[in-house]
N, C-alpha and C. Protein backbone atom coordinates (compact mmCIF):
# COMPACT_ATOMS: atom_id res chain seq x y z
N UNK A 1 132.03 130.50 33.09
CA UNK A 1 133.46 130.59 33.01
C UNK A 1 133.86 131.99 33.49
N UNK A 2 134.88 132.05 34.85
CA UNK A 2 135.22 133.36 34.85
C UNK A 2 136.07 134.00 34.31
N UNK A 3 136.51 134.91 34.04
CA UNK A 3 137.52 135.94 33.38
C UNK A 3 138.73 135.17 33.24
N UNK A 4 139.11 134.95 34.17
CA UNK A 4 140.67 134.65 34.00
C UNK A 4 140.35 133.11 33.26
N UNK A 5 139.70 131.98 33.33
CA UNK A 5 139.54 130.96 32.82
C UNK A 5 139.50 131.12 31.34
N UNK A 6 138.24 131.97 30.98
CA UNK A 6 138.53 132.61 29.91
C UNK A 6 139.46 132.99 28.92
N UNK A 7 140.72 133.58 29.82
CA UNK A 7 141.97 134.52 29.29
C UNK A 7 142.67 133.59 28.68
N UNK A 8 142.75 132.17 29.97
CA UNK A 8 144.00 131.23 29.73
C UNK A 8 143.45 130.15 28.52
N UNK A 9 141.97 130.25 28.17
CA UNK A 9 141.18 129.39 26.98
C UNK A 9 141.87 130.08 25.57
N UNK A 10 141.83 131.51 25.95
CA UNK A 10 142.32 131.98 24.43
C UNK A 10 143.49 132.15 23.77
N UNK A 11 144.67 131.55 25.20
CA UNK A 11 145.71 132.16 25.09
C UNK A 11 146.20 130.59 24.38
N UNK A 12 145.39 129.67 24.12
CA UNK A 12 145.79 128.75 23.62
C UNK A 12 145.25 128.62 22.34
N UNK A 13 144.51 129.12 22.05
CA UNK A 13 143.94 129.45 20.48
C UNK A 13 144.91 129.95 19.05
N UNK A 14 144.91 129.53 18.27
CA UNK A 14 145.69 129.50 16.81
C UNK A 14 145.62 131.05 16.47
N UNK A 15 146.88 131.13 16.28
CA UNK A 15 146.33 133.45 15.76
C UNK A 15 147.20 133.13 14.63
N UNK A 16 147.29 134.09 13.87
CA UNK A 16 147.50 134.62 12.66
C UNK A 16 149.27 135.05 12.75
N UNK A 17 149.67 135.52 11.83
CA UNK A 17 150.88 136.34 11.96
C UNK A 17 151.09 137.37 12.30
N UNK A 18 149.95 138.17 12.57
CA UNK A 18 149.79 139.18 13.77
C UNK A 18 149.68 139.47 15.36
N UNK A 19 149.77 138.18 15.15
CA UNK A 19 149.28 137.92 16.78
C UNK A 19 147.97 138.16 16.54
N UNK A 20 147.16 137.82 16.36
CA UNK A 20 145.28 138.04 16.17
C UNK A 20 144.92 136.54 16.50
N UNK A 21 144.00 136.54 17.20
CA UNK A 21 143.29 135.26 17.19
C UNK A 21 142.45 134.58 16.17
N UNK A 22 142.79 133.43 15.44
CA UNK A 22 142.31 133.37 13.89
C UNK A 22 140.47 133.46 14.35
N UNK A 23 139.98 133.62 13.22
CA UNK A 23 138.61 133.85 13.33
C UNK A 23 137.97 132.32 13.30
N UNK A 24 137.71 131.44 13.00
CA UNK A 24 137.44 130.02 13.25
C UNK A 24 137.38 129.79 14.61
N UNK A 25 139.11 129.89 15.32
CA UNK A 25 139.25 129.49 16.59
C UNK A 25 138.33 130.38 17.37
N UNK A 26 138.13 131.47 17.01
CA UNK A 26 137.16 132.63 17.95
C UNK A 26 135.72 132.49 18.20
N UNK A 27 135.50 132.13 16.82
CA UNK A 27 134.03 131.51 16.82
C UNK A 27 133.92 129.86 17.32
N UNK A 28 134.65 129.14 17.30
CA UNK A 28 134.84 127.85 18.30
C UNK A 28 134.41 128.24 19.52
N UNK A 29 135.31 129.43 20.21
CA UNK A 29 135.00 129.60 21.41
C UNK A 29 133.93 130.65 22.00
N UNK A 30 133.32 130.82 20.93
CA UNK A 30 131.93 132.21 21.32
C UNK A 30 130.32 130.95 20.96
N UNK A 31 130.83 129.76 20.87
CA UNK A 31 129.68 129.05 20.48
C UNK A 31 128.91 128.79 21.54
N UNK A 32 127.68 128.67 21.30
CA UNK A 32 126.81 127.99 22.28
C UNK A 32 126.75 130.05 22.77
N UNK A 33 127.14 131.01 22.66
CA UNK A 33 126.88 132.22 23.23
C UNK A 33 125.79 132.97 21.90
N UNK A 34 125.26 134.37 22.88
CA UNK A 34 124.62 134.78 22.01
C UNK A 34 124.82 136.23 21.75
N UNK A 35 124.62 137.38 21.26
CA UNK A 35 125.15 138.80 20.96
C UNK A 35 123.96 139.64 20.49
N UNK A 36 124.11 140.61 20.21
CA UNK A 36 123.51 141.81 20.09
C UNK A 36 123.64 142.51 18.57
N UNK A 37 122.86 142.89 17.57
CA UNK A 37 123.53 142.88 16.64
C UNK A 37 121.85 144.35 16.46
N UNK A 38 122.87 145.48 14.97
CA UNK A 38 121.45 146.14 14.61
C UNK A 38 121.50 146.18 13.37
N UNK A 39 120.32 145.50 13.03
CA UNK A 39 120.20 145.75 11.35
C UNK A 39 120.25 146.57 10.33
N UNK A 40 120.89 146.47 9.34
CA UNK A 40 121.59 147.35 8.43
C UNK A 40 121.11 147.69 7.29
N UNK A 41 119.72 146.33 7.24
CA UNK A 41 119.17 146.25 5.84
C UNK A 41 117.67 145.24 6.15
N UNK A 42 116.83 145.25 5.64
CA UNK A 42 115.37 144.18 5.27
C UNK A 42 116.36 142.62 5.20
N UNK A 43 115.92 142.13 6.18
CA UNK A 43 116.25 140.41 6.15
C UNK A 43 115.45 139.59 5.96
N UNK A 44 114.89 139.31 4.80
CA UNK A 44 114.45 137.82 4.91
C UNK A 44 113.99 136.80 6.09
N UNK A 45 113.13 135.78 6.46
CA UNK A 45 113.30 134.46 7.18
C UNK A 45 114.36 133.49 6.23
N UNK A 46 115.49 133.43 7.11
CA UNK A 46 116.18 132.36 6.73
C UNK A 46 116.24 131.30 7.75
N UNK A 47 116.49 130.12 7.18
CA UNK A 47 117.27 128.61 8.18
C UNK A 47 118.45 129.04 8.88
N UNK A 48 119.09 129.05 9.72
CA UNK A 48 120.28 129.23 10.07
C UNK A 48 120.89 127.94 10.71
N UNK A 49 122.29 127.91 10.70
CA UNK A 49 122.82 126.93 10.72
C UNK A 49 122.37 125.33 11.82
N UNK A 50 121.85 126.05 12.92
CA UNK A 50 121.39 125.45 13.80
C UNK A 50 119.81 124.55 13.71
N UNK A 51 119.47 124.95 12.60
CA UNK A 51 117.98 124.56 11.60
C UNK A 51 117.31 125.09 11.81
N UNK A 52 117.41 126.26 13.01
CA UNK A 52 115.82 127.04 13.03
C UNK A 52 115.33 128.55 11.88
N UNK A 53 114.12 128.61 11.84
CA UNK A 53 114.58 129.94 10.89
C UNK A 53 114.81 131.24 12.08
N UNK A 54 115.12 132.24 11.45
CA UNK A 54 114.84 133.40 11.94
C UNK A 54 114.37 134.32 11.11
N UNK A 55 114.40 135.75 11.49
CA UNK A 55 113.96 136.54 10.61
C UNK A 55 112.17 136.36 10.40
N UNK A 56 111.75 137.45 9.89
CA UNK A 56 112.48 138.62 9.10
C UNK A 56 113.05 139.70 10.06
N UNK A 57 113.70 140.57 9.47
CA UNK A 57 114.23 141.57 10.40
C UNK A 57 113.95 142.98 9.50
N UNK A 58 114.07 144.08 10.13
CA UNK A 58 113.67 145.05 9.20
C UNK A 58 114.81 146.34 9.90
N UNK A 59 115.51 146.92 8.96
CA UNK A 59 116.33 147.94 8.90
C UNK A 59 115.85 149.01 10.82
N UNK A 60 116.97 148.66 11.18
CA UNK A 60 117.03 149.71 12.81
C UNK A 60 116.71 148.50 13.47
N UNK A 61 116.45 147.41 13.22
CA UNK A 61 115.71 146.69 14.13
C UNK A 61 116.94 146.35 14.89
N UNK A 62 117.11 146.05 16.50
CA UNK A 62 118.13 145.31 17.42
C UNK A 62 117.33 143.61 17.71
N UNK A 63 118.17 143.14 17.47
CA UNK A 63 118.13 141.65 17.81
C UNK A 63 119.17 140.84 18.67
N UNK A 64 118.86 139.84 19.06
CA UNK A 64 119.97 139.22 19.83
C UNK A 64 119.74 137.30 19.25
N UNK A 65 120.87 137.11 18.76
CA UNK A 65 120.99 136.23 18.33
C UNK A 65 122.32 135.20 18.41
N UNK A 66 122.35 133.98 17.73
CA UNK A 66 123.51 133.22 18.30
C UNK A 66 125.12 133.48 17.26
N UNK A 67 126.18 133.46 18.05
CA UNK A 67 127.32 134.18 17.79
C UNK A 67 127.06 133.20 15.93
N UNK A 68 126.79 132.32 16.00
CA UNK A 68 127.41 131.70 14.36
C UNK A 68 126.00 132.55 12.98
N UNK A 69 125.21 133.13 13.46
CA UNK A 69 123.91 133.49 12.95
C UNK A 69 124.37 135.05 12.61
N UNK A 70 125.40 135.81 14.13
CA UNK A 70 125.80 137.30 14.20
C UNK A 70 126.71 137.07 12.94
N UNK A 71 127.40 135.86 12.96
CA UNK A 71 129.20 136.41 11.68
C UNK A 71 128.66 136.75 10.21
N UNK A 72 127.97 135.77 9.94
CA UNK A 72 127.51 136.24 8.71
C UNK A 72 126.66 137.41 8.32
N UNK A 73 125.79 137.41 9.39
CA UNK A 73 125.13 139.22 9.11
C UNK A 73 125.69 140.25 9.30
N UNK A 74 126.72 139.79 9.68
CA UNK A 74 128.00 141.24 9.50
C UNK A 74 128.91 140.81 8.87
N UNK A 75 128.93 140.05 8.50
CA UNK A 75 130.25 139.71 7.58
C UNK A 75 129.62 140.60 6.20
N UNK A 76 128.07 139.67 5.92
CA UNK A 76 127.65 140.49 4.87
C UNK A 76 127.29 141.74 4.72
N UNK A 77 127.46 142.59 5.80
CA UNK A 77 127.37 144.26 6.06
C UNK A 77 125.46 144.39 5.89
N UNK A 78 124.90 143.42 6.64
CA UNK A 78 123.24 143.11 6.87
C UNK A 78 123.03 143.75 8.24
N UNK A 79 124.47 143.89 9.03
CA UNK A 79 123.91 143.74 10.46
C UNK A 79 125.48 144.82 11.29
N UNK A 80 125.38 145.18 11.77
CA UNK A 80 126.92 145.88 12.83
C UNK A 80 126.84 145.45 14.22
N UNK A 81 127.70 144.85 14.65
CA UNK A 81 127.81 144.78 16.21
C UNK A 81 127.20 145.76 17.15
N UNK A 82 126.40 145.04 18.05
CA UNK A 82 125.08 146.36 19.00
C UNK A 82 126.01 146.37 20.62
N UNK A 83 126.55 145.17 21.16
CA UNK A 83 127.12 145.21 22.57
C UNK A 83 127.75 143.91 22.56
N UNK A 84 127.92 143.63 24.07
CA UNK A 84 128.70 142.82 24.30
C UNK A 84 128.48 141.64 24.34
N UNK A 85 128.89 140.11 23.94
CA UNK A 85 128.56 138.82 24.20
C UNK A 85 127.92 138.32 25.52
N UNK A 86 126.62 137.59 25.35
CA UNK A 86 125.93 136.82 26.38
C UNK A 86 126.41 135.70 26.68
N UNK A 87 126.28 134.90 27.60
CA UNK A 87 126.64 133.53 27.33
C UNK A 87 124.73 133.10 27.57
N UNK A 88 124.93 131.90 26.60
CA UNK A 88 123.47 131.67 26.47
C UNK A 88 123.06 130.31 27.59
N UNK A 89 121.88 130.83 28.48
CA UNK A 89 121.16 129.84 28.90
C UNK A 89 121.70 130.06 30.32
């Protein structure tokens, strides 16, 4: 998908009362992509949503993983954003 295809995908997406793009609709459209993330803390092997496990991960470590696997390890302050979105495959 190029840039501008892109632009006009998001400009149809559900935002907030800020004008923000709600977070659901964002992650709808970052799916199937993958990101960059650096660990914040000792991770476990977990299942992730997709059924595979991952992990373990260990504090400094950089990984690249799939956008629905990145929200929660930073949501839970496990992980901080490392760069920019891949598209996967």
């Amino acid at each position: 998908m190029n840039e501008e295809a892109g632009r006009r995908k998001a400009e149809g997406l559900p935002r907030n009362k800020k004008g923000e793009i709600m977070e659901d609709a964002l992650i709808g459209l970052l799916a199937g992509k993958t990101g960059r993330i650096r660990i914040l803390s000792d991770v476990s092997p977990y299942k992730g949503l997709d059924g595979k496990e991952y992990g373990p991960f260990k504090f400094g470590e950089v990984v690249e993983l799939p956008i629905e696997e990145i929200q929660w390890l930073v949501k839970e302050k496990l992980a901080e954003m490392k760069a920019e979105v891949e598209k996967d495959g």
